[in-house]
C-alpha atoms as a PDB file:
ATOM      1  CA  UNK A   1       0.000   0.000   0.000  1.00  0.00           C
ATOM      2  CA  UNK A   2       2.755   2.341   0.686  1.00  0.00           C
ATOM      3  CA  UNK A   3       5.019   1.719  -3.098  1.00  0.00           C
ATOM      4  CA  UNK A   4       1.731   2.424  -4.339  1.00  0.00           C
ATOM      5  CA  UNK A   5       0.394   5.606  -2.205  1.00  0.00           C
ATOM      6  CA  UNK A   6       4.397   6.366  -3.017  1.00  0.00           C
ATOM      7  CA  UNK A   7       3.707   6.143  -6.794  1.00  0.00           C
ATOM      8  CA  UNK A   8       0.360   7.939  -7.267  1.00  0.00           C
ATOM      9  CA  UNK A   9       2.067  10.769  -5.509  1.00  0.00           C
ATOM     10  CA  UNK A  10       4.549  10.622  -7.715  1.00  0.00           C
ATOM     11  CA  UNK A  11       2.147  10.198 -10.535  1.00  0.00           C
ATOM     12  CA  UNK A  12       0.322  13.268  -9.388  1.00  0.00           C
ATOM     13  CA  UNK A  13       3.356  15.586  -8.599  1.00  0.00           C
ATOM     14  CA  UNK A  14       4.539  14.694 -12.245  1.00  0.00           C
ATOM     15  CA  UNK A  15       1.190  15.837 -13.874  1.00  0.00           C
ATOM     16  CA  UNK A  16       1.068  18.748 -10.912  1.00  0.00           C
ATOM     17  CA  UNK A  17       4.275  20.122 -12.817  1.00  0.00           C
ATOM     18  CA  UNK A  18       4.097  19.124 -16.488  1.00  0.00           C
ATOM     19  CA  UNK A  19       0.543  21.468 -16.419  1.00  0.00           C
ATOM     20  CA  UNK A  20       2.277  24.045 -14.618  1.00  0.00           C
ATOM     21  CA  UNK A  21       5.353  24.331 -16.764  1.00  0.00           C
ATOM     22  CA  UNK A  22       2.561  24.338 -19.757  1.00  0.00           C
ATOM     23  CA  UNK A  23       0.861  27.251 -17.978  1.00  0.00           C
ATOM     24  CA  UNK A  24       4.527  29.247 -18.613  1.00  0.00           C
ATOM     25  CA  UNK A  25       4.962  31.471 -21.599  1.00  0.00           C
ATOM     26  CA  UNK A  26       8.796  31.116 -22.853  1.00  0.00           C
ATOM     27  CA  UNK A  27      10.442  34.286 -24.022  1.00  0.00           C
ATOM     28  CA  UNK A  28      10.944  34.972 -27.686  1.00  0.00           C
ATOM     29  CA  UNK A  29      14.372  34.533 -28.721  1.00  0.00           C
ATOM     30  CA  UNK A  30      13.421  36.061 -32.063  1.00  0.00           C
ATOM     31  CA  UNK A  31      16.828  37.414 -33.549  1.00  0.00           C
ATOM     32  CA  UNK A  32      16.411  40.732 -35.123  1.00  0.00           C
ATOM     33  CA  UNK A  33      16.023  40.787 -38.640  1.00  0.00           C
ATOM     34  CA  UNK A  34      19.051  42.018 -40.626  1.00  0.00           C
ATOM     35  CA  UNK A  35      18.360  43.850 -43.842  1.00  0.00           C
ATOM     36  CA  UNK A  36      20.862  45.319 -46.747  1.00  0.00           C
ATOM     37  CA  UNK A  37      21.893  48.855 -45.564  1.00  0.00           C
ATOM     38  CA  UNK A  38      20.242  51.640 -47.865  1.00  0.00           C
ATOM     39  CA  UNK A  39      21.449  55.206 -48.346  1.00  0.00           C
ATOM     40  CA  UNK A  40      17.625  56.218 -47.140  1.00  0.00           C
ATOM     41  CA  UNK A  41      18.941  54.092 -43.809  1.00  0.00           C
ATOM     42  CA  UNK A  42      22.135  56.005 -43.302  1.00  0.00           C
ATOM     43  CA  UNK A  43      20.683  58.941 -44.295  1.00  0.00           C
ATOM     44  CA  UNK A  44      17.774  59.070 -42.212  1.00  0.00           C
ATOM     45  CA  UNK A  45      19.661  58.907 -38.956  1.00  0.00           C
ATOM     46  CA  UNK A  46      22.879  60.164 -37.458  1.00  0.00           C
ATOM     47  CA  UNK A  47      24.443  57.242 -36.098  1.00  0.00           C
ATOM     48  CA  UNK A  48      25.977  56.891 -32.020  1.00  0.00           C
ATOM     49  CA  UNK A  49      28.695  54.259 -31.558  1.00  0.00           C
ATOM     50  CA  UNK A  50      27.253  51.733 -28.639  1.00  0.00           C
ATOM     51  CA  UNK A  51      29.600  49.275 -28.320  1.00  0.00           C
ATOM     52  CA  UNK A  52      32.790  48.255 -30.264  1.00  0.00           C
ATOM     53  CA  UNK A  53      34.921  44.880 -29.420  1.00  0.00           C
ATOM     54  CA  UNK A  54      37.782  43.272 -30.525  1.00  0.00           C
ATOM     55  CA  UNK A  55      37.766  40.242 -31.865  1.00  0.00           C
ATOM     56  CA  UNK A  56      38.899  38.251 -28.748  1.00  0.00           C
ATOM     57  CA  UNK A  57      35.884  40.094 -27.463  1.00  0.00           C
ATOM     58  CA  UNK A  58      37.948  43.167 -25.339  1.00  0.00           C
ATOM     59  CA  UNK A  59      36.077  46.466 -25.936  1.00  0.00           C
ATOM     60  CA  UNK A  60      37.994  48.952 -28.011  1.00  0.00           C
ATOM     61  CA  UNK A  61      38.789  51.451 -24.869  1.00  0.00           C
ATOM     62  CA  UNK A  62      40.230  54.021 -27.744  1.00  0.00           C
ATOM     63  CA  UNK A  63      36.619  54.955 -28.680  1.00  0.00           C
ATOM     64  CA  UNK A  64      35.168  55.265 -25.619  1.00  0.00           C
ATOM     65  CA  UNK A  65      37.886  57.950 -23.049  1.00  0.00           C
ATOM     66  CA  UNK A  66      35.210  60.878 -23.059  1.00  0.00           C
ATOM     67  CA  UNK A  67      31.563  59.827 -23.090  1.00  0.00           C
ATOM     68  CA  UNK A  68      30.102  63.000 -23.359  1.00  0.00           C
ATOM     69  CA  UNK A  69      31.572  63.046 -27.030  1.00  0.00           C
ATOM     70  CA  UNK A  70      30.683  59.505 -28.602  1.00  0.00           C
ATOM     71  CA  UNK A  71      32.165  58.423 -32.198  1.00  0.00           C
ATOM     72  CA  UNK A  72      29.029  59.676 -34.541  1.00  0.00           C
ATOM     73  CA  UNK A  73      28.676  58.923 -37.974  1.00  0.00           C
ATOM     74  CA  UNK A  74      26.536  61.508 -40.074  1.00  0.00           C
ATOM     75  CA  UNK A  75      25.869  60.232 -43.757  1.00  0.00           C
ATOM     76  CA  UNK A  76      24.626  63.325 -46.244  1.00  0.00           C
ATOM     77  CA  UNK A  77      23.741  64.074 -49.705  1.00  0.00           C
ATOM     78  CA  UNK A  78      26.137  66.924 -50.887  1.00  0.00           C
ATOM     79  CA  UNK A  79      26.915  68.741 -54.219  1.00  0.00           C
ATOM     80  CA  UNK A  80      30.004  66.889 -55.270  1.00  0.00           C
ATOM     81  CA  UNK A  81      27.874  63.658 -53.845  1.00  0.00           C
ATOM     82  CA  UNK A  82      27.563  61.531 -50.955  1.00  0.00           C
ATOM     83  CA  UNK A  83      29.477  62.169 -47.671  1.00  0.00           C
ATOM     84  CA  UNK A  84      30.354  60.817 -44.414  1.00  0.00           C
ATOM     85  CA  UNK A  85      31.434  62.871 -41.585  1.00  0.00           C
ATOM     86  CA  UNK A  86      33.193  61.295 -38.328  1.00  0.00           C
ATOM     87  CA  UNK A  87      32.063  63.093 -35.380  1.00  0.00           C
ATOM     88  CA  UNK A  88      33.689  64.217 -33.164  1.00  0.00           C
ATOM     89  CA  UNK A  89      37.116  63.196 -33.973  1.00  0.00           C
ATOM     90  CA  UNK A  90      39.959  65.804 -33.069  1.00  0.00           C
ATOM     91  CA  UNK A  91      40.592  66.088 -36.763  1.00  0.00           C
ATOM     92  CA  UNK A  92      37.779  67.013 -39.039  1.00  0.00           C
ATOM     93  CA  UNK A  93      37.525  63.399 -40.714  1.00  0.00           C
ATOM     94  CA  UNK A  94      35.048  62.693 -43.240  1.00  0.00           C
ATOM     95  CA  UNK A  95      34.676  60.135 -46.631  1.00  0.00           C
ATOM     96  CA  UNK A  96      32.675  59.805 -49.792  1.00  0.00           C
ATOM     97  CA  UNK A  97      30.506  56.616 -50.101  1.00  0.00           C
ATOM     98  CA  UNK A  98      28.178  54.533 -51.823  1.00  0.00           C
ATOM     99  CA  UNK A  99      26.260  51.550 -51.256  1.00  0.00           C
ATOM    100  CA  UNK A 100      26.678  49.175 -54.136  1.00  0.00           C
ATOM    101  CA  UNK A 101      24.562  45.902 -53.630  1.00  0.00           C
ATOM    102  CA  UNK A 102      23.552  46.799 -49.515  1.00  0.00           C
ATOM    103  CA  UNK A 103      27.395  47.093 -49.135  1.00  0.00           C
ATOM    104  CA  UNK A 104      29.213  50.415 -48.209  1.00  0.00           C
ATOM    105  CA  UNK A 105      32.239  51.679 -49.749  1.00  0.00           C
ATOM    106  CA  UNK A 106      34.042  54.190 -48.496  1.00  0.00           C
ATOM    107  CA  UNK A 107      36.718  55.943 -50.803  1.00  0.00           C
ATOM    108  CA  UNK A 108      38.920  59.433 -50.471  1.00  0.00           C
ATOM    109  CA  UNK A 109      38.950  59.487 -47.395  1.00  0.00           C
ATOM    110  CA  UNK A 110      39.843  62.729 -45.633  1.00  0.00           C
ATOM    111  CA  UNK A 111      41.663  64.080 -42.608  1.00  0.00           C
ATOM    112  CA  UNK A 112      43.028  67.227 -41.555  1.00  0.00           C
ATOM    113  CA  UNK A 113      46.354  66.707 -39.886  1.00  0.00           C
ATOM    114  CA  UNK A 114      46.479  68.619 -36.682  1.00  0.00           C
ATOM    115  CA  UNK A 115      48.998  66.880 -33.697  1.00  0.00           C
ATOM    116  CA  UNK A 116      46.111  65.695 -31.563  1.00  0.00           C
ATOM    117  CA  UNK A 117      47.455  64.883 -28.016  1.00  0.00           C
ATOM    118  CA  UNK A 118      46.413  61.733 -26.936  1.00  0.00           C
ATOM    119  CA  UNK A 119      44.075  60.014 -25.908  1.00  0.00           C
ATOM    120  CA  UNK A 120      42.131  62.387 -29.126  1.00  0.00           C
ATOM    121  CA  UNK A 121      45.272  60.748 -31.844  1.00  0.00           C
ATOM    122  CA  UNK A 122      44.172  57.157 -30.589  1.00  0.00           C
ATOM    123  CA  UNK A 123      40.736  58.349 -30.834  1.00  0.00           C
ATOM    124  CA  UNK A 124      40.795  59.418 -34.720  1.00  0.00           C
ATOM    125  CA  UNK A 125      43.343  56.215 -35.233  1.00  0.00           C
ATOM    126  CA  UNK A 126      40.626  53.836 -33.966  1.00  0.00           C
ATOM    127  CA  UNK A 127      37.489  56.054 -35.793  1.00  0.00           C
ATOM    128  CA  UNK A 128      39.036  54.882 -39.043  1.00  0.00           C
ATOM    129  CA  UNK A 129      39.942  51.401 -38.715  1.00  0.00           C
ATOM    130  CA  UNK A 130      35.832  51.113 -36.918  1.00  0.00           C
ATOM    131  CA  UNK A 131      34.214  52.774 -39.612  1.00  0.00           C
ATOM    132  CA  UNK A 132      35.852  49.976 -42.827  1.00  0.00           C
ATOM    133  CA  UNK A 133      34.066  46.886 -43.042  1.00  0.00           C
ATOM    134  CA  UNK A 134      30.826  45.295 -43.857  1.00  0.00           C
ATOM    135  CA  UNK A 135      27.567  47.295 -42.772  1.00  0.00           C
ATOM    136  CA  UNK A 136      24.542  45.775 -41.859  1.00  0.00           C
ATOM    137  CA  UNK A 137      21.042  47.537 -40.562  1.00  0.00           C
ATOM    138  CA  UNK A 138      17.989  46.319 -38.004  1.00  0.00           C
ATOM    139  CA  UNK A 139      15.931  47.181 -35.096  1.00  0.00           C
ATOM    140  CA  UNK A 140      16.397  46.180 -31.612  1.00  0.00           C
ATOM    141  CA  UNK A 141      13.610  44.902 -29.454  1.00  0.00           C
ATOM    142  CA  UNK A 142      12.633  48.298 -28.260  1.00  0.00           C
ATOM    143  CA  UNK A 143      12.935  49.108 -32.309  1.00  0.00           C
ATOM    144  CA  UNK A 144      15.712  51.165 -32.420  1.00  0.00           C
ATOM    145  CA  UNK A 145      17.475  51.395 -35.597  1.00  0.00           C
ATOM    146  CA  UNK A 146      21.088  49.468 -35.229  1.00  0.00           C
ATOM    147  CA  UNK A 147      23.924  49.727 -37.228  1.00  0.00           C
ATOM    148  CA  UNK A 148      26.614  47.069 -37.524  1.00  0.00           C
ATOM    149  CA  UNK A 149      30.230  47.338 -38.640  1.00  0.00           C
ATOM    150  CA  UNK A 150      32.109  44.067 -38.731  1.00  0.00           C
ATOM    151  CA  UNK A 151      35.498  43.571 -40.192  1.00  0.00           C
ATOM    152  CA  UNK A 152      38.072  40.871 -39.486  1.00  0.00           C
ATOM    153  CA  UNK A 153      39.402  42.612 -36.116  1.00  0.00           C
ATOM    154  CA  UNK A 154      36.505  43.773 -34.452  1.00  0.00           C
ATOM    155  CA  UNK A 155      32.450  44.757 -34.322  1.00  0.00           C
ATOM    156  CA  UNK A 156      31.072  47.878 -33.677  1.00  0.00           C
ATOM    157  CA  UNK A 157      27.094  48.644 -33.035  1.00  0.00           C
ATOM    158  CA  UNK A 158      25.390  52.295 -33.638  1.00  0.00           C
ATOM    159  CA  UNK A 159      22.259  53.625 -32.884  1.00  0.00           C
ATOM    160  CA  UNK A 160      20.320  55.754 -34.506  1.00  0.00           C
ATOM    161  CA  UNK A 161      19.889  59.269 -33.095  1.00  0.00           C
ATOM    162  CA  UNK A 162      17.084  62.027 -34.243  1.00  0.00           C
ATOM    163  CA  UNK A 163      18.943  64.042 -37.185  1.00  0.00           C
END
């Protein structure tokens, strides 16, 4: 009588939880969608670097030493065509582009060449090898327009900010 009082328990406490656990939504783990990057995209936002890591997953410290001035990336129709400015940089820094295919190419790309002290030269140094590589556009959850950089040595995430 007991193995089997022992056993409908059992029985019961099994059922008890399986309905229970049934009862529980699961979160969505939905990735956000990733679309080709259009000019309208990079034009309809100035962009706020987020985040930026290395490869080996250490956060590019270069880009971040005064938070009150964040890397931004401002992409504009001009005259002689289309332009990228960097942002806050200690030298005025800017390149044209296109986007050929959802890919962005950036090409003559200019500085002016003033001695920025440091930690502004490591700043400018580390604006222009985050701003080459493969760009890529979504939404986060809260639907905030994202913009990815990856190249081979490291990722870096921008948000898009009222123009």
């Amino acid at each position: 009588m007991k193995t089997m009082t022992s056993a409908l328990f059992a029985g019961i406490l099994a059922v008890g939880t399986l309905a229970a656990a049934g009862c529980q939504s699961t979160p969505s783990t939905t990735a956000p969608v990733t679309h080709p990057v259009t000019n309208k995209d990079l034009q309809s936002y100035n962009w706020q670097l987020v985040d930026a890591k290395r490869s080996n997953g250490n956060k590019v410290t270069q880009l971040f030493f005064n938070p009150s001035k964040p890397l931004i990336l401002s992409f504009n129709t001009t005259s002689s065509g289309n332009r990228v400015t960097f942002v806050n940089t200690c030298n005025n820094m800017g390149a044209e582009y296109s986007v050929v295919n959802g890919n962005v190419q950036l090409s003559n790309m200019i500085s002016t060449m003033m001695a920025c002290p440091e930690p502004q030269a490591s700043f400018d140094t580390a604006t222009l090898a985050t701003v080459n590589g493969k760009y890529s556009f979504n939404r986060d959850a809260n639907n905030v327009p994202m913009l990815t950089i990856t190249n081979s040595n490291q990722v870096a995430y921008f948000k898009g900010i009222a123009k």
